[in-house]
Protein backbone atom coordinates (compact mmCIF):
# COMPACT_ATOMS: atom_id res chain seq x y z
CA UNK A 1 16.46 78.19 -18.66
CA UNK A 2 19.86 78.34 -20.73
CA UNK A 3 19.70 78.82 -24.20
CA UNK A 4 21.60 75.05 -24.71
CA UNK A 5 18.15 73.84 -23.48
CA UNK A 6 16.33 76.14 -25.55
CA UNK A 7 17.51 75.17 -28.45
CA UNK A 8 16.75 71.02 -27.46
CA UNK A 9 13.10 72.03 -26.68
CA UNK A 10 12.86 74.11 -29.84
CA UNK A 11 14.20 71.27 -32.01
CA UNK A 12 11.95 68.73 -30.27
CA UNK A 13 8.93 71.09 -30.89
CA UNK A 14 9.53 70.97 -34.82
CA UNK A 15 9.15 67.12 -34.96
CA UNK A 16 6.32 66.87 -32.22
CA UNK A 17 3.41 67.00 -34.85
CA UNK A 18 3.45 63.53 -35.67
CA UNK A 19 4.31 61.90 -32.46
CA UNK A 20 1.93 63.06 -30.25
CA UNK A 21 -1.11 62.62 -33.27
CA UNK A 22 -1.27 58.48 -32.00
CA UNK A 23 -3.69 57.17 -29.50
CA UNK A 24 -2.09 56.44 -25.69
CA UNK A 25 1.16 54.95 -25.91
CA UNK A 26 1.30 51.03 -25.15
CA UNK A 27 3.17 49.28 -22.62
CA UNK A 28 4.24 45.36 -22.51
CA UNK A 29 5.35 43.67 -19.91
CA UNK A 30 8.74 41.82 -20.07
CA UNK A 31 7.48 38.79 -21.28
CA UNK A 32 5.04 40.12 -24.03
CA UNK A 33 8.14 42.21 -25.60
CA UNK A 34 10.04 40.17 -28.26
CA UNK A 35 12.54 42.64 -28.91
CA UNK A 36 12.44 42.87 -32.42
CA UNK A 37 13.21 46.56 -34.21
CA UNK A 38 14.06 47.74 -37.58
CA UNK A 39 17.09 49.54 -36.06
CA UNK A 40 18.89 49.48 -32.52
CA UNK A 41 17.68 52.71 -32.28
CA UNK A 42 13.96 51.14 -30.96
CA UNK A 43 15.96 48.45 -29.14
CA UNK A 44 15.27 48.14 -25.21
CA UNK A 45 18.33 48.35 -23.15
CA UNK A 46 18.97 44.42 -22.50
CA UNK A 47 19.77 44.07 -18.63
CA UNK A 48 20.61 41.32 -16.74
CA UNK A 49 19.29 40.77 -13.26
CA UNK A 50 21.91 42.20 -10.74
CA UNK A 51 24.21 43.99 -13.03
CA UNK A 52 25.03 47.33 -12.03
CA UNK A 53 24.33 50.77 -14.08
CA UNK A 54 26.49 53.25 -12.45
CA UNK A 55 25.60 52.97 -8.62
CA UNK A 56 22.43 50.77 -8.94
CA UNK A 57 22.25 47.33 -8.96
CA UNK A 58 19.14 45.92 -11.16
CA UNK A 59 16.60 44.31 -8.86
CA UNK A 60 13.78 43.52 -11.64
CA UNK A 61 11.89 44.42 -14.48
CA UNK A 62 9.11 46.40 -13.44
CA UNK A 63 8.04 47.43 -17.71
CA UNK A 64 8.39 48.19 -21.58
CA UNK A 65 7.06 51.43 -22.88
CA UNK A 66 7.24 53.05 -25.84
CA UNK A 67 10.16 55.62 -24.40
CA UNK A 68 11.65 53.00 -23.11
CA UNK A 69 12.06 50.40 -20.17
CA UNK A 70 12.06 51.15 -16.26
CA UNK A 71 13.66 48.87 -13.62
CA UNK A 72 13.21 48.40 -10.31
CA UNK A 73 17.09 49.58 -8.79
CA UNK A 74 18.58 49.52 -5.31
CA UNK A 75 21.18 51.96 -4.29
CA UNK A 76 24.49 50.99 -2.40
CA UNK A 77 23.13 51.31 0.63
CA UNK A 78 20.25 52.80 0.04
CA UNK A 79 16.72 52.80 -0.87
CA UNK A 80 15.31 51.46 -4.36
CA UNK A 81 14.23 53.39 -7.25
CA UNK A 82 12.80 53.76 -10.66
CA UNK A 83 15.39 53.77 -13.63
CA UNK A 84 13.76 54.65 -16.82
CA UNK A 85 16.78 53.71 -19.82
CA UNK A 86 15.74 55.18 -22.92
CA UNK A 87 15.43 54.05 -26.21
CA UNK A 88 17.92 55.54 -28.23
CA UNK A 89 15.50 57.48 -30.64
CA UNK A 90 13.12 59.05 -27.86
CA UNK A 91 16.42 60.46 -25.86
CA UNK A 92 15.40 64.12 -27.02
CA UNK A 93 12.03 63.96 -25.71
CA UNK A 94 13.81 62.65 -21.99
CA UNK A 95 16.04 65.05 -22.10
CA UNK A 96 13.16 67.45 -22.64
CA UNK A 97 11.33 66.08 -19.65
CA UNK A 98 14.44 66.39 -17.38
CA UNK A 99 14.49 69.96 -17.83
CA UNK A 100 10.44 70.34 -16.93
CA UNK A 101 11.37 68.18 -13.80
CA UNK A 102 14.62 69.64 -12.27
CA UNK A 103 12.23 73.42 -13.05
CA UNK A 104 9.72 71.89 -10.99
CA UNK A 105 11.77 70.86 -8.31
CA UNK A 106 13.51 74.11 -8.08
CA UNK A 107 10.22 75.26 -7.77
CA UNK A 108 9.96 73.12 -5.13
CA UNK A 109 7.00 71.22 -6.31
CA UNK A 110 8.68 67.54 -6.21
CA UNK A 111 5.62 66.72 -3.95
CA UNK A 112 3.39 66.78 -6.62
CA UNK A 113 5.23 65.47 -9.13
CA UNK A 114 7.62 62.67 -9.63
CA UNK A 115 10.74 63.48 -8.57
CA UNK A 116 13.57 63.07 -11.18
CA UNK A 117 16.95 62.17 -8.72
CA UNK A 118 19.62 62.53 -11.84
CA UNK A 119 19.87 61.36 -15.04
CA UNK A 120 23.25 60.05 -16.81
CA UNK A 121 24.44 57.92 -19.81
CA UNK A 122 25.65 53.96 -19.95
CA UNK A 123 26.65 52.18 -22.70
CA UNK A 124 25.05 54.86 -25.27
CA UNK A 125 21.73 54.88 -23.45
CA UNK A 126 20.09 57.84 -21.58
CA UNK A 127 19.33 56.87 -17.91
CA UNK A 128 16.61 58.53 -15.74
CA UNK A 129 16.61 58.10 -12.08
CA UNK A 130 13.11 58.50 -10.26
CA UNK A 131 11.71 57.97 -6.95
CA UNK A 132 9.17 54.80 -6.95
CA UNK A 133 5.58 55.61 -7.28
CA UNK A 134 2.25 53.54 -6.33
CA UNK A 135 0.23 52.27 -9.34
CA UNK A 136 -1.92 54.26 -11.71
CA UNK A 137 -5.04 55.42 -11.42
CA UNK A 138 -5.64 53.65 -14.72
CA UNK A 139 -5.03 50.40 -13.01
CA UNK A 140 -7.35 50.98 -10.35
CA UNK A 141 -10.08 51.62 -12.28
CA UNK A 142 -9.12 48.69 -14.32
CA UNK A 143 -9.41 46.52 -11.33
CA UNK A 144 -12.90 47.94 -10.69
CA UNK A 145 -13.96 46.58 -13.57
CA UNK A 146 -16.15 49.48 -14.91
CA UNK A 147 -17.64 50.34 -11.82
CA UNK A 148 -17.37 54.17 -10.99
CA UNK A 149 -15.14 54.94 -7.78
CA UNK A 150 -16.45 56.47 -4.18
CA UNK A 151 -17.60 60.04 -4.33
CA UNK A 152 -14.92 61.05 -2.07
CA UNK A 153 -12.02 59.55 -3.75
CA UNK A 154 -13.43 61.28 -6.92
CA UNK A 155 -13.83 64.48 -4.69
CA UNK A 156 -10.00 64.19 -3.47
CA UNK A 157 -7.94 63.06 -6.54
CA UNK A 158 -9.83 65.89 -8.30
CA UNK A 159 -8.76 68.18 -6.39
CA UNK A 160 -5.16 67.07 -5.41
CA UNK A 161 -5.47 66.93 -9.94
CA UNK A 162 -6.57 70.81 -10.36
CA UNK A 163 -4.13 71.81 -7.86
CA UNK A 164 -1.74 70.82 -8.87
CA UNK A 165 -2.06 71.18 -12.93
CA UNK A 166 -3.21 75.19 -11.90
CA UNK A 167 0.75 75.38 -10.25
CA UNK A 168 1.95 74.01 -13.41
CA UNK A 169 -0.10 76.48 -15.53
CA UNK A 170 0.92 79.02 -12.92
CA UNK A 171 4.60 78.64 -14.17
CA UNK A 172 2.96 79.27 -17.97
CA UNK A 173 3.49 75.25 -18.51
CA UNK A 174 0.95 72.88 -20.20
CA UNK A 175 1.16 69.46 -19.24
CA UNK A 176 -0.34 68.19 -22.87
CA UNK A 177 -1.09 64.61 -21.93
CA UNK A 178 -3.37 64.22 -18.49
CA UNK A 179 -4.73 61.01 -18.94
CA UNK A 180 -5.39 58.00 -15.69
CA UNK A 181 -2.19 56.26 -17.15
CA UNK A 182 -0.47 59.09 -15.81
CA UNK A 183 -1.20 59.67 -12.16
CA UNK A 184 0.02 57.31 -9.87
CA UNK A 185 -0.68 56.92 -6.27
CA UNK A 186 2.54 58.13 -3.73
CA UNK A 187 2.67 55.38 -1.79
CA UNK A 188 3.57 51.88 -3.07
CA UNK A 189 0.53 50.36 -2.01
CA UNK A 190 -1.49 47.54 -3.02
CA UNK A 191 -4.88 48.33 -3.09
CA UNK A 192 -7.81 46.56 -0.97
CA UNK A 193 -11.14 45.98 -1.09
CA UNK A 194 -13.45 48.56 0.49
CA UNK A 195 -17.35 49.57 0.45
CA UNK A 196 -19.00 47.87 -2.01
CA UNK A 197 -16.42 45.58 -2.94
CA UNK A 198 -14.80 48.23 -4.87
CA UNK A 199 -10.54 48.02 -5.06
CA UNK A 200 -9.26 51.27 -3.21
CA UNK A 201 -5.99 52.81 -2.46
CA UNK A 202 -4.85 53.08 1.03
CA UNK A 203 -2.77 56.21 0.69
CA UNK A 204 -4.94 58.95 -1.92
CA UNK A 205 -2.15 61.38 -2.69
CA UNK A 206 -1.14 61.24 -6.19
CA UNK A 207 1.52 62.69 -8.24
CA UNK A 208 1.97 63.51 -11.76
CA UNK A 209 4.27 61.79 -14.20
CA UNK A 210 4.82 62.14 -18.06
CA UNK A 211 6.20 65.59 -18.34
CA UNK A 212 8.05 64.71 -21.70
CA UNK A 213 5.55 66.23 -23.52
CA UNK A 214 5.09 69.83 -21.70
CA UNK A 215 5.14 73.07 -23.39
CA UNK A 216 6.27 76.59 -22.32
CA UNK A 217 4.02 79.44 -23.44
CA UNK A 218 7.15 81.15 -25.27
CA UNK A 219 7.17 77.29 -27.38
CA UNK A 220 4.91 76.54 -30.38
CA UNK A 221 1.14 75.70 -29.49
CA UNK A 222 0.05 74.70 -32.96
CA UNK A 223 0.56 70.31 -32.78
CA UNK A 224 -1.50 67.91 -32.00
CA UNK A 225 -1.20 66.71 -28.36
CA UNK A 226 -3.42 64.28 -25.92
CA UNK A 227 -4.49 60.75 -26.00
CA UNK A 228 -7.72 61.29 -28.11
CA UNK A 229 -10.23 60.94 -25.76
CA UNK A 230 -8.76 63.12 -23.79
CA UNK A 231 -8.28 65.62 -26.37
CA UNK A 232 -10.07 68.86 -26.67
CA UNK A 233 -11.68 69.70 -29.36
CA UNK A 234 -9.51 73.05 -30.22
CA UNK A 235 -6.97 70.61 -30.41
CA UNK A 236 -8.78 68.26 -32.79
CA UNK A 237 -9.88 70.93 -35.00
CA UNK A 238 -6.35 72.47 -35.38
CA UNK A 239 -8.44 76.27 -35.12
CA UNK A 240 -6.13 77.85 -33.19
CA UNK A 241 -3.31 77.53 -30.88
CA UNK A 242 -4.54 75.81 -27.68
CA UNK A 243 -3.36 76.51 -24.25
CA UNK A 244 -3.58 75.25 -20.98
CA UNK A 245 -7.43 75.16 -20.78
CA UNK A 246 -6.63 72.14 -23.12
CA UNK A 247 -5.50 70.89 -20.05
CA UNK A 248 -8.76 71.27 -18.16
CA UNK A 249 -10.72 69.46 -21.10
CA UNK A 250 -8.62 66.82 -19.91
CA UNK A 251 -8.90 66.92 -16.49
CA UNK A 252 -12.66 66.70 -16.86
CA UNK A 253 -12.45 63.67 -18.89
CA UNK A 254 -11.16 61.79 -16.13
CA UNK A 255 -13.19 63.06 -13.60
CA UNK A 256 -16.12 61.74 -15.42
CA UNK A 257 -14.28 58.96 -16.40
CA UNK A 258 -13.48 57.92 -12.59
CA UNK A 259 -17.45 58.62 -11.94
CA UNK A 260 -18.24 56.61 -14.34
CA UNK A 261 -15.93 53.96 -14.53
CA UNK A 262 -15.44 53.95 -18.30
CA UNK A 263 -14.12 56.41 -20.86
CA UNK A 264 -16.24 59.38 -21.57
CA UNK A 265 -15.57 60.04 -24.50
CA UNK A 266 -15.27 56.09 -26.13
CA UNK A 267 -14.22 56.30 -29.60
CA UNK A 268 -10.62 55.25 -30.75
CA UNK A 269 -8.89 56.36 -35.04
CA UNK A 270 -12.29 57.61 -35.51
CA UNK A 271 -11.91 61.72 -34.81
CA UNK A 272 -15.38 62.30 -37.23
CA UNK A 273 -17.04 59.82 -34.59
CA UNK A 274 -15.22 61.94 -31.66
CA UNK A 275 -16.28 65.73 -32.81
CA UNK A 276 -19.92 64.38 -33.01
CA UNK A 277 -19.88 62.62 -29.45
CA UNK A 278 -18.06 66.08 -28.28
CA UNK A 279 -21.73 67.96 -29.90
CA UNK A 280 -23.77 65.20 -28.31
CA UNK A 281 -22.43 65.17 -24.89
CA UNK A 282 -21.84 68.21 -24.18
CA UNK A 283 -25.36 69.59 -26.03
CA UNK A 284 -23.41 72.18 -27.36
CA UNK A 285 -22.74 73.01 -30.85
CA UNK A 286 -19.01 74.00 -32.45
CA UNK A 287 -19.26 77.61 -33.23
CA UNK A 288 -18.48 79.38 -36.25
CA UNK A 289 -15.31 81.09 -35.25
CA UNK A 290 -13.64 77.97 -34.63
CA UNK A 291 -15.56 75.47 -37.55
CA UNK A 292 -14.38 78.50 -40.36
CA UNK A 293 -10.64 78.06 -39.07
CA UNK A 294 -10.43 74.26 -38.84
CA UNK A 295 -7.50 72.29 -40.75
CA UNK A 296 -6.69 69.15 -41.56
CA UNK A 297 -9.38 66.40 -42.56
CA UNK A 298 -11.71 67.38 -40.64
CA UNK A 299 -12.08 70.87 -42.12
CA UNK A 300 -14.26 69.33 -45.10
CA UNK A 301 -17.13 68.41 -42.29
CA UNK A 302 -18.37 72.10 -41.52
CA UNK A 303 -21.01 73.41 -43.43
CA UNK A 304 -21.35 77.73 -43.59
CA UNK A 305 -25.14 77.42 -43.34
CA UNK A 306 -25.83 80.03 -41.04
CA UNK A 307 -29.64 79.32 -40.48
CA UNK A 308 -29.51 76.35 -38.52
CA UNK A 309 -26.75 77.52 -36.03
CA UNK A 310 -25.48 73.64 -36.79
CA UNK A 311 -21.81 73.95 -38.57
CA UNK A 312 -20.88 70.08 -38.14
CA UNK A 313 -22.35 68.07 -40.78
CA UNK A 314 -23.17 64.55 -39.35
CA UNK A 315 -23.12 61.43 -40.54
CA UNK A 316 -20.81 62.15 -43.63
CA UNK A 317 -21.28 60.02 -46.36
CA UNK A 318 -19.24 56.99 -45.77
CA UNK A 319 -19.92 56.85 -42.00
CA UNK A 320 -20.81 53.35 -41.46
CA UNK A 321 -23.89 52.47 -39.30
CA UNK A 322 -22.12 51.30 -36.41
CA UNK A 323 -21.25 54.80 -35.65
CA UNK A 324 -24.21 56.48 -36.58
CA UNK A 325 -26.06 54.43 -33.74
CA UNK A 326 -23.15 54.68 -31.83
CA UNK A 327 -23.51 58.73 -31.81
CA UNK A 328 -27.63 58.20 -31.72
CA UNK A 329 -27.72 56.00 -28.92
CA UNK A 330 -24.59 58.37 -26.30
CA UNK A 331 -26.42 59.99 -23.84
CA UNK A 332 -25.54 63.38 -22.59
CA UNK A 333 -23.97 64.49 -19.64
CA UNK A 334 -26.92 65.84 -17.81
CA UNK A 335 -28.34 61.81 -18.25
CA UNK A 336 -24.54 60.50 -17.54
CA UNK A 337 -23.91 62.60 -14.11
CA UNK A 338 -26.39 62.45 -11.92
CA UNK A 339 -24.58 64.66 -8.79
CA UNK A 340 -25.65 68.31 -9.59
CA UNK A 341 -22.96 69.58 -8.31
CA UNK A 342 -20.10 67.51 -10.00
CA UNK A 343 -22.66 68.23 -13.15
CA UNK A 344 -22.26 71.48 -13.06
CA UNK A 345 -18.50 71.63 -12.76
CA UNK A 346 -17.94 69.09 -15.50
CA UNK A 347 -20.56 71.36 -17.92
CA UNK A 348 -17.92 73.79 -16.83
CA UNK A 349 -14.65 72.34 -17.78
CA UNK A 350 -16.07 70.32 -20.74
CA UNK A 351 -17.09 74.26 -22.88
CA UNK A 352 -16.24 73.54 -26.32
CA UNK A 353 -15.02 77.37 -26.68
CA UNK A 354 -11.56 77.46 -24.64
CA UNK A 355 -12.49 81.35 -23.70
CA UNK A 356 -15.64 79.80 -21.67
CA UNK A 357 -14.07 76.75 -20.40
CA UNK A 358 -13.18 77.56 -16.66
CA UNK A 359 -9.66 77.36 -15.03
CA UNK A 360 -8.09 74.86 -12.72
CA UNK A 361 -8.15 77.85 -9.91
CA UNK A 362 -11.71 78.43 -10.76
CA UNK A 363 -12.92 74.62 -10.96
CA UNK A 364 -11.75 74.61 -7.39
CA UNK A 365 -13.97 77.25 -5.74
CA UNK A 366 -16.64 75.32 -7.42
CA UNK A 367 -19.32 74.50 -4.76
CA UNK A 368 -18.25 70.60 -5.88
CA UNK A 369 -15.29 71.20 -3.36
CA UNK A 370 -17.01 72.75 -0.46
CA UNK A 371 -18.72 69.61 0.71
C-alpha cells in the first residue's frame, strides 16, 4: 500500500473514536429525507432523474444513508450499477474503503465482496461506482417478521459468512462492523415465499459490503467499533486492543440472530444493560484480567472482590426496574438454541475472553458444518 494511503488511513484512524461509538447507522428513503443540514458539508448530492455523472445516466433513487446517497445508474451501453456520492464530510472514510476494496480485488476476492468498479469526483462530491447487489439479509429477516429462518439457509450463509471474514483476517484485516444490514444477497432477487410461509431468497450467495470501517493489524486497535449488539465485549470494556476475533463475536450474533429471528443481544444506549445480558447469556462471568483493565464508564461497575469469582456488580444503583427484569427474565443460550450442534458452535464464538473465542477457520470444521 503506498505511503499517500497510509497516511489517509492513519489520519482517519485518529478521529474514528467517536464515530464508530453510535448505534447502526440509519437510512431514509428519498421521501423521508428533508434535506436539511447545518452545513453543505452533510448535504446529499441533489440529482435529477436522467442527468448524467460522468458516463452514467441517473435511473432512480434507490437510498439516503448516513455516508451518503446511492443511485441506481446505467452505463452507455451497458449494464446498471450502484453509485454511492458521498457526503462531503464522510469522503475520508470512502476513500478509506476504496483502498480495502481495490486490495481485495487484487486479491482477487471481488466474489465475495462488493466489487468497487472506480471511483471519481463531480461537482466537489466523491463518487463510488459498485456492482448492484440483492437486498440485505436485514431485510429478509425483517420480512419474516421475527420468525427464525430454515436451518439450511442458516447452515449456508454461515458458512459462505466465516469464509469469507477468515480470507479477510487471512490478509491481517478486521472488518469492524458485521452486522445483517451488511450482507446482501448476489443476485437481485425478490424473495418468495417458501416452507412455512417464510420469505426466502432464490439465489443464497452473499457478499460483504461496508468496508469503510476496516482496520490493518499495523493500524490502531484501541476505538470503539460495531453496532452495539454486535459488539464484543473486549470492545465494550475498552481492556485491551481487540482483533479480529471481535469479528467472530459478531458473526455469532447473527447467526443466532437469523435462528432466532430477533436480536440476541436486545438492548440499545444502555451498555450497563448490555455487559449484564453478555454474563447472562453466555453463563459466563468477565474475568479479572480484563474487569481490572476496563476504561471508560463502565470501569466504575467492577468490584475486586475476589471471593465470589463475580467482578460485575449488577444492578447499579440507578438502574431502573425495567432493566433489572429485563436482565432477570433473558434466558440463556443453552434455553435460546435448541440444535446441539449450532449450540455448541455459538458457546464457541460467543467466549467472553478473545484468547478462547474460536476462529473463523476453526468455527468451520465445527461438526455444525458437516451435516
Amino acid at each position: 500500500m503506498s505511503s499517500k494511503v497510509s497516511r489517509r488511513r492513519s489520519n482517519r484512524r485518529s478521529n474514528r473514536k467517536q464515530k464508530y461509538s453510535s448505534t447502526t447507522s440509519s437510512i431514509v428513503t428519498d421521501d423521508e429525507s428533508n434535506g436539511s443540514s447545518s452545513s453543505d458539508d452533510d448535504q446529499h448530492y441533489k440529482y435529477r432523474k436522467g442527468e448524467y455523472i460522468r458516463d452514467y445516466k441517473v435511473k432512480r433513487h434507490i437510498f439516503d444513508g448516513t455516508f451518503g446517497r446511492v443511485l441506481k445508474v446505467k452505463r452507455r451501453n451497458s449494464k446498471t450499477f450502484a453509485l454511492k456520492i458521498v457526503r462531503r464530510n464522510h469522503v475520508e472514510s470512502a476513500q478509506s474503503e476504496a483502498d480495502v476494496l481495490f486490495h481485495l480485488k487484487r486479491k482477487g476476492l471481488s466474489r465475495n465482496f462488493v466489487e468497487l468498479y472506480e471511483c471519481f469526483h463531480h461537482k466537489g462530491y466523491y463518487c463510488m461506482v459498485f456492482e448492484r447487489l440483492g437486498p440485505s439479509l436485514y431485510e429478509l429477516m425483517k420480512l419474516n417478521k421475527n420468525h427464525g429462518i430454515p436451518m439450511t439457509l442458516i447452515r449456508s450463509i454461515s458458512k459462505q459468512l466465516l469464509k469469507y471474514i477468515g480470507q479477510l483476517h487471512d490478509l491481517k484485516i478486521v472488518h469492524t462492523d458485521l452486522k445483517p444490514e451488511n450482507i446482501l444477497f448476489s443476485k437481485n432477487y425478490k424473495f418468495k415465499k417458501g416452507q412455512q410461509d417464510l420469505y426466502l431468497p432464490q439465489d443464497d450467495r452473499i457478499k460483504i459490503i461496508d468496508l469503510g470501517g476496516a482496520v490493518f493489524d499495523y493500524e490502531g486497535h484501541d476505538c470503539i467499533i460495531n453496532t452495539r449488539q454486535y459488539r464484543a465485549p473486549e470492545v465494550q470494556l475498552q481492556c485491551s486492543e481487540w482483533n479480529h476475533k471481535s469479528d467472530v463475536w459478531g458473526i455469532a450474533c447473527i447467526i443466532a440472530e437469523m435462528y432466532l429471528g430477533h436480536l440476541l443481544f436486545q438492548t440499545r444506549k444502555n451498555e450497563y444493560e448490555h455487559m449484564a445480558l453478555v454474563e447472562k447469556i453466555t453463563e459466563q462471568n468477565f474475568p479479572y484480567q480484563m474487569t481490572s483493565n476496563a476504561k471508560g464508564s463502565l470501569k466504575q461497575c467492577f468490584t475486586k472482590n475476589f471471593s465470589t469469582g463475580k467482578y460485575y456488580i449488577w444492578p447499579q444503583e440507578n438502574t431502573t426496574k425495567e432493566s433489572i427484569l429485563k436482565v432477570e427474565n433473558q434466558k440463556p443460550l443453552r434455553e435460546l438454541i435448541l440444535d446441539p450442534l449450532l449450540r455448541d458452535l455459538l458457546q464457541k464464538m460467543l467466549e467472553i475472553e478473545p484468547y478462547k473465542r474460536i476462529s473463523c477457520h476453526e468455527a468451520l470444521h465445527h461438526q455444525f458444518f458437516c451435516h
